[in-house]
N, C-alpha and C. Protein backbone atom coordinates (compact mmCIF):
# COMPACT_ATOMS: atom_id res chain seq x y z
N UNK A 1 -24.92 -169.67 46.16
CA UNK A 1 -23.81 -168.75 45.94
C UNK A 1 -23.96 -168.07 44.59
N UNK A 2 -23.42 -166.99 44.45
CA UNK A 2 -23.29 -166.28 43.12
C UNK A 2 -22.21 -166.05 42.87
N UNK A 3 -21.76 -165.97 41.53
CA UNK A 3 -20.60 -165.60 41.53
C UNK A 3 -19.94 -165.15 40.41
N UNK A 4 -19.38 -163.72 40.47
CA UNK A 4 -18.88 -163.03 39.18
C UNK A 4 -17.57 -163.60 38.43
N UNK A 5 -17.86 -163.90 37.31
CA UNK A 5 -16.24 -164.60 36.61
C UNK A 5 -16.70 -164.00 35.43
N UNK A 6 -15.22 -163.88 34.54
CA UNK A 6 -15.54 -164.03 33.32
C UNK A 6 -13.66 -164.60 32.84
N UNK A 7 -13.88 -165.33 31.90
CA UNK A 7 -12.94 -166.44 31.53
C UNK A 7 -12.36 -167.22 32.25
N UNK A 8 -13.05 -167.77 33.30
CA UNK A 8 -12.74 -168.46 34.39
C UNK A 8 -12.12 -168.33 35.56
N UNK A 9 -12.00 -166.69 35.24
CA UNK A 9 -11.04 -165.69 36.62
C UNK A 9 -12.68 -165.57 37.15
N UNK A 10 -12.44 -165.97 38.79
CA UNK A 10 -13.29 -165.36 39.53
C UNK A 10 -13.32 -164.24 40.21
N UNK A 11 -14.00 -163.18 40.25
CA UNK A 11 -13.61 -161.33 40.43
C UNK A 11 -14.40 -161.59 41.96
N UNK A 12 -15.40 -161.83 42.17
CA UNK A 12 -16.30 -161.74 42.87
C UNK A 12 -17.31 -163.37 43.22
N UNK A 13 -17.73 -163.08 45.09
CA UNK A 13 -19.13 -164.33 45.10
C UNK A 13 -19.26 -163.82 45.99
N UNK A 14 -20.74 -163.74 46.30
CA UNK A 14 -21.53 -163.70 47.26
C UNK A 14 -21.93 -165.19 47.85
N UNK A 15 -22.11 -165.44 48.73
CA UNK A 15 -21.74 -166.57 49.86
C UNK A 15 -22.91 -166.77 50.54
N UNK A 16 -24.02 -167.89 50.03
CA UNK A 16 -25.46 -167.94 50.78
C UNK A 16 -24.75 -168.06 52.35
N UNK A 17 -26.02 -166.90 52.91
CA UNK A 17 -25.39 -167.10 54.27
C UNK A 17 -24.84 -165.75 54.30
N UNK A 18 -23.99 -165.63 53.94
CA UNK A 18 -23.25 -163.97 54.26
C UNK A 18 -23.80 -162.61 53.53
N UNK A 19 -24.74 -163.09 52.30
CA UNK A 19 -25.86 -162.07 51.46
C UNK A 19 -24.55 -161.13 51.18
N UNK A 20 -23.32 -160.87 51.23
CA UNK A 20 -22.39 -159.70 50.47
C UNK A 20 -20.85 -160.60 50.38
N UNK A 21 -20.39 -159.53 49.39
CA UNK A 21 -18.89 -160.59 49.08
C UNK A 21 -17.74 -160.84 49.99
N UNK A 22 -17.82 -159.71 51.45
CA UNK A 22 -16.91 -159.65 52.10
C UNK A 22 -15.58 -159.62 51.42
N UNK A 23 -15.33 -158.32 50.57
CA UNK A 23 -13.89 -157.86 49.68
C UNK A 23 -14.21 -156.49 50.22
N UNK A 24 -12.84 -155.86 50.73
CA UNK A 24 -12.35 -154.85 51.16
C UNK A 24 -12.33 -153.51 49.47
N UNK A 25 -13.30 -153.62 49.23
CA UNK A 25 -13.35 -152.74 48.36
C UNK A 25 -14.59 -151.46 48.69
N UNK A 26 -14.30 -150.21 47.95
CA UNK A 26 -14.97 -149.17 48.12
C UNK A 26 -14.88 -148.14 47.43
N UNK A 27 -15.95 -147.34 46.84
CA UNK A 27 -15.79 -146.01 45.95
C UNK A 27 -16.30 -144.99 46.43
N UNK A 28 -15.17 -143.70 46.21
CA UNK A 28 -15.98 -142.83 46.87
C UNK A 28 -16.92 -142.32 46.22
N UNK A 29 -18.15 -141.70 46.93
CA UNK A 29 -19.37 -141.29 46.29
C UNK A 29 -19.00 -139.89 45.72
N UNK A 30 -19.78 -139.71 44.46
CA UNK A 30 -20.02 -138.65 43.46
C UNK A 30 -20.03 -137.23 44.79
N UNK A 31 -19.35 -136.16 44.67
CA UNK A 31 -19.73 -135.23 45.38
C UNK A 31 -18.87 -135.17 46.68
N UNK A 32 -18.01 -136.36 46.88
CA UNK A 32 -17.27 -136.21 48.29
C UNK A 32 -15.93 -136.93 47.89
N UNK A 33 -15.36 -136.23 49.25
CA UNK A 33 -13.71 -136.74 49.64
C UNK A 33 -13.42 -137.81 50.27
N UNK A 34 -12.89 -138.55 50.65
CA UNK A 34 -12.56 -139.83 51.57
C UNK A 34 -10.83 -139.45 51.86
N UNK A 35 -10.60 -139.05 53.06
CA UNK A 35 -9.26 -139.38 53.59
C UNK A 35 -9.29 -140.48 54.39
N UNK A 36 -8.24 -141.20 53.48
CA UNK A 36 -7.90 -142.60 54.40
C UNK A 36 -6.71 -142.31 55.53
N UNK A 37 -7.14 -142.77 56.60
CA UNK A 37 -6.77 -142.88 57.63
C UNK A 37 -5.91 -144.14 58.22
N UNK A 38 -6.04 -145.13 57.70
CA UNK A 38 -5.57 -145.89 58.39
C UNK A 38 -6.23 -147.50 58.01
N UNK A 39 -5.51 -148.27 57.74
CA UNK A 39 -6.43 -150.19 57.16
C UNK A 39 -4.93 -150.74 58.31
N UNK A 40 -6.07 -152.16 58.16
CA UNK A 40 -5.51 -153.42 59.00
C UNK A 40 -5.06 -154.48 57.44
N UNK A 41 -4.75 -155.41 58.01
CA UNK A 41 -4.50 -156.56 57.09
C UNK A 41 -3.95 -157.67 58.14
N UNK A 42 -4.83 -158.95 57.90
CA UNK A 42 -4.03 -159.90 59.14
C UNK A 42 -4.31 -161.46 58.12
N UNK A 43 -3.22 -161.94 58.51
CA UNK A 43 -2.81 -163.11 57.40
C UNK A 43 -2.93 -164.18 58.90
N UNK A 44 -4.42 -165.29 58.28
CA UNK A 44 -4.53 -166.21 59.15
C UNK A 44 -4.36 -167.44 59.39
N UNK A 45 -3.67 -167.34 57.96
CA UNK A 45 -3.16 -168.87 57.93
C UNK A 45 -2.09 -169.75 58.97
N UNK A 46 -1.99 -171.01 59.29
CA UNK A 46 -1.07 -171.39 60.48
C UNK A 46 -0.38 -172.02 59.21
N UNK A 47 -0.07 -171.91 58.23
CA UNK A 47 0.62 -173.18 57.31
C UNK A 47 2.26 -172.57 57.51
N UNK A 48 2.93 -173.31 58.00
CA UNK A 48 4.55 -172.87 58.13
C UNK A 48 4.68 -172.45 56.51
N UNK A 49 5.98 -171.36 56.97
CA UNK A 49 6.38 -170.94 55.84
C UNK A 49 5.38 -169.67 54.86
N UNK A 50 4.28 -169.90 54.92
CA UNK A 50 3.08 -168.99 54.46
C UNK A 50 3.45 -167.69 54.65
N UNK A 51 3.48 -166.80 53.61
CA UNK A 51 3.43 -165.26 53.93
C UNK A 51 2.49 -164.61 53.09
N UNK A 52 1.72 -163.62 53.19
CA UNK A 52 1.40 -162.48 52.48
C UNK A 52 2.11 -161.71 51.64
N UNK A 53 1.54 -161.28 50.92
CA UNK A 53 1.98 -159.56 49.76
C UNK A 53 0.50 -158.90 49.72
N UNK A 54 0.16 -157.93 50.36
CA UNK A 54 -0.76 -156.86 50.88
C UNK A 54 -0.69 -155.72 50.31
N UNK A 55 -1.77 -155.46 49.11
CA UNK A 55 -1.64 -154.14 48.88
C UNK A 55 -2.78 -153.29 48.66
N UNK A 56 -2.74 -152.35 49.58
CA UNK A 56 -3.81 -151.10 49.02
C UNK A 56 -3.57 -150.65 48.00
N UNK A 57 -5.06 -150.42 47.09
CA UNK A 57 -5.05 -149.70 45.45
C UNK A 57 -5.98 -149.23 45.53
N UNK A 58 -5.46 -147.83 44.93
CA UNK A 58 -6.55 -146.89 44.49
C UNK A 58 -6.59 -146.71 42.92
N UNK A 59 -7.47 -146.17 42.28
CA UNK A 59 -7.66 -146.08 40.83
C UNK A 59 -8.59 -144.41 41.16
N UNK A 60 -7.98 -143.39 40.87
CA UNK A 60 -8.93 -142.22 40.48
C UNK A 60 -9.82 -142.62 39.39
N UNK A 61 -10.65 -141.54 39.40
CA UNK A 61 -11.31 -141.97 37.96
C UNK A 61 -11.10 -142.15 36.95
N UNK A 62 -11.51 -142.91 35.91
CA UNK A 62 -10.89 -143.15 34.56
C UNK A 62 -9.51 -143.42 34.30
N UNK A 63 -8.66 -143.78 35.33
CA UNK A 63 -7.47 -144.57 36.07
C UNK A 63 -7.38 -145.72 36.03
N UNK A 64 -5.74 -146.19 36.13
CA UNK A 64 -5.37 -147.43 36.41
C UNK A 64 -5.48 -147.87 38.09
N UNK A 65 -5.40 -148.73 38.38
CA UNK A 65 -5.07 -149.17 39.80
C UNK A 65 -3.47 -148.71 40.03
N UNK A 66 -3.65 -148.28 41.39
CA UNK A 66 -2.41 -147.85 41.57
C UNK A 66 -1.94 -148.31 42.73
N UNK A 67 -1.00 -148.72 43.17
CA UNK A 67 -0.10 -148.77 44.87
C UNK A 67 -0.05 -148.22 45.67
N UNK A 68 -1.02 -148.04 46.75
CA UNK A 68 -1.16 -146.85 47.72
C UNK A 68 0.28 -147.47 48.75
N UNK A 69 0.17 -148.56 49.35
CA UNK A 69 1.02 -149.10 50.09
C UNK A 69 1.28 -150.76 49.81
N UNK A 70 2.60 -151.14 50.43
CA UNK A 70 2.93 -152.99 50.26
C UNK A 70 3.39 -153.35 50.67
N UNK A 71 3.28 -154.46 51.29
CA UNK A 71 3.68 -155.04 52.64
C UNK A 71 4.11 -156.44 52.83
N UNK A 72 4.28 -157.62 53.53
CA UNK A 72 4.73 -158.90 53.05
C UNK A 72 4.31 -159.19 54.75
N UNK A 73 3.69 -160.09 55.09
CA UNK A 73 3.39 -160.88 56.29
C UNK A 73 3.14 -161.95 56.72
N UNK A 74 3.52 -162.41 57.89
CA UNK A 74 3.53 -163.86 58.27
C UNK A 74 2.68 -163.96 59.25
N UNK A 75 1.46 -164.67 59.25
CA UNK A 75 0.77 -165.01 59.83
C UNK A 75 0.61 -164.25 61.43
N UNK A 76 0.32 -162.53 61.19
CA UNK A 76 0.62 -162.29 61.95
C UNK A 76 -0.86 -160.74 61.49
N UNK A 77 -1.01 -159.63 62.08
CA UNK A 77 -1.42 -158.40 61.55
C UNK A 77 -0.93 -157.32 61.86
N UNK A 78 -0.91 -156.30 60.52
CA UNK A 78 0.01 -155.05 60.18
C UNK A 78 -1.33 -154.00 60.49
N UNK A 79 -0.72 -153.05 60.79
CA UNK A 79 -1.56 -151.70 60.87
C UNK A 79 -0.90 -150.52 59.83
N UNK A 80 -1.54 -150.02 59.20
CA UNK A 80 -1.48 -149.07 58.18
C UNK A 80 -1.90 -148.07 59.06
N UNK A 81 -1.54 -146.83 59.54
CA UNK A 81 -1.60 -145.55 59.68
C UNK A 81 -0.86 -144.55 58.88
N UNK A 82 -1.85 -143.78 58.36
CA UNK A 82 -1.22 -142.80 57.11
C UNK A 82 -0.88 -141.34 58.07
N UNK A 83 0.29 -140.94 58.54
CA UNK A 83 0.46 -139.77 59.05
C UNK A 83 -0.34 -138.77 58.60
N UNK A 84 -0.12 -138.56 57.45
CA UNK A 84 -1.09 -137.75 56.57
C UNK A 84 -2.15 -138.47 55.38
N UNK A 85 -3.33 -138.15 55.83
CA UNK A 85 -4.63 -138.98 55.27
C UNK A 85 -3.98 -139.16 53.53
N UNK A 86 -4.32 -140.26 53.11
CA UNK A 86 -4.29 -140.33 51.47
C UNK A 86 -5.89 -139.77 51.85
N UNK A 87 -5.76 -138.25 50.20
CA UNK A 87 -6.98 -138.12 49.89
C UNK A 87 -6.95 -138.65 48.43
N UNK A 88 -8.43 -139.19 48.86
CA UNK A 88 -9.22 -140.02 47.47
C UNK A 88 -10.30 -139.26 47.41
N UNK A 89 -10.00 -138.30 45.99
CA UNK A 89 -11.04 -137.85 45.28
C UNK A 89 -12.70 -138.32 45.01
N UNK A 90 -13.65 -137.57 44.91
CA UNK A 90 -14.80 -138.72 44.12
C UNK A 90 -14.58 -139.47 42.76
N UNK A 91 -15.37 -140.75 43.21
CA UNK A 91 -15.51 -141.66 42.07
C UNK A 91 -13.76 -142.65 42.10
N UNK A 92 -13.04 -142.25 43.01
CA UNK A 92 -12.26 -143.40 43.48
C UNK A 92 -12.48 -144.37 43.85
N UNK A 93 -11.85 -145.64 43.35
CA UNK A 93 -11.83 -146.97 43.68
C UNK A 93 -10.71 -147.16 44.64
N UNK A 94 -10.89 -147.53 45.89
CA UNK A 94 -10.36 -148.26 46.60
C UNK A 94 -10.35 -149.78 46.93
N UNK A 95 -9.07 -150.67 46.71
CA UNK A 95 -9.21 -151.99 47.54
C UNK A 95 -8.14 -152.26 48.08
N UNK A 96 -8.33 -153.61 48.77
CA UNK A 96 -7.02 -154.26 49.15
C UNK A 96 -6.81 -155.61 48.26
N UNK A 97 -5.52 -156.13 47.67
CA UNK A 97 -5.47 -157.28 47.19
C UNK A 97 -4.53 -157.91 48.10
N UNK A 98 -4.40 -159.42 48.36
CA UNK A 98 -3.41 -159.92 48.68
C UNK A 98 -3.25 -161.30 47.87
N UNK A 99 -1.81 -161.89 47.67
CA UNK A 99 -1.52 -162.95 47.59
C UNK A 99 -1.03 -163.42 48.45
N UNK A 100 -1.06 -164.61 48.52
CA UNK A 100 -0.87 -166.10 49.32
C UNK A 100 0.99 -166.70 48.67
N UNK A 101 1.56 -166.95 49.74
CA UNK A 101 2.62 -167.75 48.73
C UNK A 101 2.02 -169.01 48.76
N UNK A 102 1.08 -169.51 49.19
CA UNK A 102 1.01 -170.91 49.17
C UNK A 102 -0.84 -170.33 48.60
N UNK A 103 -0.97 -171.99 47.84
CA UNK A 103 -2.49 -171.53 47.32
C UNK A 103 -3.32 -172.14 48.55
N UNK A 104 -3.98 -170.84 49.10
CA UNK A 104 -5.51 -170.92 50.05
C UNK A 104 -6.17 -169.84 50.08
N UNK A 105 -7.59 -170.07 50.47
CA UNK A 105 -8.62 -169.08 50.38
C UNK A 105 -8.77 -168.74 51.70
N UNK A 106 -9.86 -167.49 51.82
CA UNK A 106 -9.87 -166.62 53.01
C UNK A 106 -8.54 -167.10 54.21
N UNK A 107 -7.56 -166.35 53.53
CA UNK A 107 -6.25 -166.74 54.32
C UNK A 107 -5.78 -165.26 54.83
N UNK A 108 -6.75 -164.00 54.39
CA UNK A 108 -6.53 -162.90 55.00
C UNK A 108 -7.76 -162.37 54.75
N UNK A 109 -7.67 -161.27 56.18
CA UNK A 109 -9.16 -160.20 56.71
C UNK A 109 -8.32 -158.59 55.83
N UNK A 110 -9.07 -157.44 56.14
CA UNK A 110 -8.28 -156.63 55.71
C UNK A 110 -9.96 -155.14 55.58
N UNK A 111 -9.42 -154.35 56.51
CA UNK A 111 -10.09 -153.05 56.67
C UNK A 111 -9.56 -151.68 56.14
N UNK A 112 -10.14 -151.30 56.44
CA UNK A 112 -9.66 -149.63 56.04
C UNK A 112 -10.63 -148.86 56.49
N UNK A 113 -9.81 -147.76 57.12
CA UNK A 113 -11.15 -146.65 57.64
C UNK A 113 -10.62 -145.12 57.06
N UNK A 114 -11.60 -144.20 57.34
CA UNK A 114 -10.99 -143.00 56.93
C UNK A 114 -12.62 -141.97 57.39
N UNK A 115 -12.49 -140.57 56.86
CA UNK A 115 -13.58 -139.76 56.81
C UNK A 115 -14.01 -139.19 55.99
N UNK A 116 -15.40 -139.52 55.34
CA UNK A 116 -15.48 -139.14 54.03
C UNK A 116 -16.74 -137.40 54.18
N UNK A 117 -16.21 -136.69 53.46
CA UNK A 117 -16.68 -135.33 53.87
C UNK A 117 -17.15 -135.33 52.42
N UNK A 118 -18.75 -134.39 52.33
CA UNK A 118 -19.36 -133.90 51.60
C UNK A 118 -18.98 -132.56 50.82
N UNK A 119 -17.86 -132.45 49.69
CA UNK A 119 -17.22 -131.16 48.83
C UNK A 119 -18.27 -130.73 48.13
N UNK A 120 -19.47 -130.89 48.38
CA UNK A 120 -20.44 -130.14 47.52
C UNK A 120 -21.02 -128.58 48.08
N UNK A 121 -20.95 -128.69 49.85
CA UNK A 121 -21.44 -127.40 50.65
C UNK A 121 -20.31 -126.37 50.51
């Protein structure tokens, strides 16, 4: 395993066996747009009582993280459809974070799709 920390916060691991970190993160590339379309989020824990707090963040460039959407769930999955696409500029950071009310790991999946078009032609 590998794994990115620094002061004992772990940011990141890659997972012998899975060769990538499996985190719902993404930037858009230099030169293009990304309209998001639409993310999942599904909370898999069976522990009674257990809920989610689900949130998409974006950070433009040279930006803070920001609150695209937030949500709260019980062991169950939400669909995010954006009527109208969030556009994310280039060099946007996109992720999803969630907390756990109860402490466990991979206790949620979480996608996002969209269409990312080339603003350079």
């Amino acid at each position: 395993n590998i794994t990115i920390a620094n002061g004992g916060t772990t940011y990141a691991q890659i997972t012998n066996g899975e060769n990538q970190t499996l985190m719902a993160v993404y930037t858009v590339p230099a030169g293009h747009t990304f309209y998001l379309t639409n993310g999942t989020a599904t909370h898999g824990t069976d522990t009674a009582g257990a809920f989610m707090t689900i949130r998409f963040m974006t950070r433009a460039f040279g930006g803070v993280f920001r609150t695209a959407t937030k949500v709260d769930i019980t062991g169950s999955e939400i669909l995010f459809p954006f009527t109208f696409p969030l556009v994310l500029p280039e060099k946007t950071d996109l992720e999803v974070r969630a907390i756990c009310s109860k402490n466990q790991n991979n206790a949620v999946s979480a996608t996002f799709e969209g269409v990312l078009i080339d603003s350079r032609t």
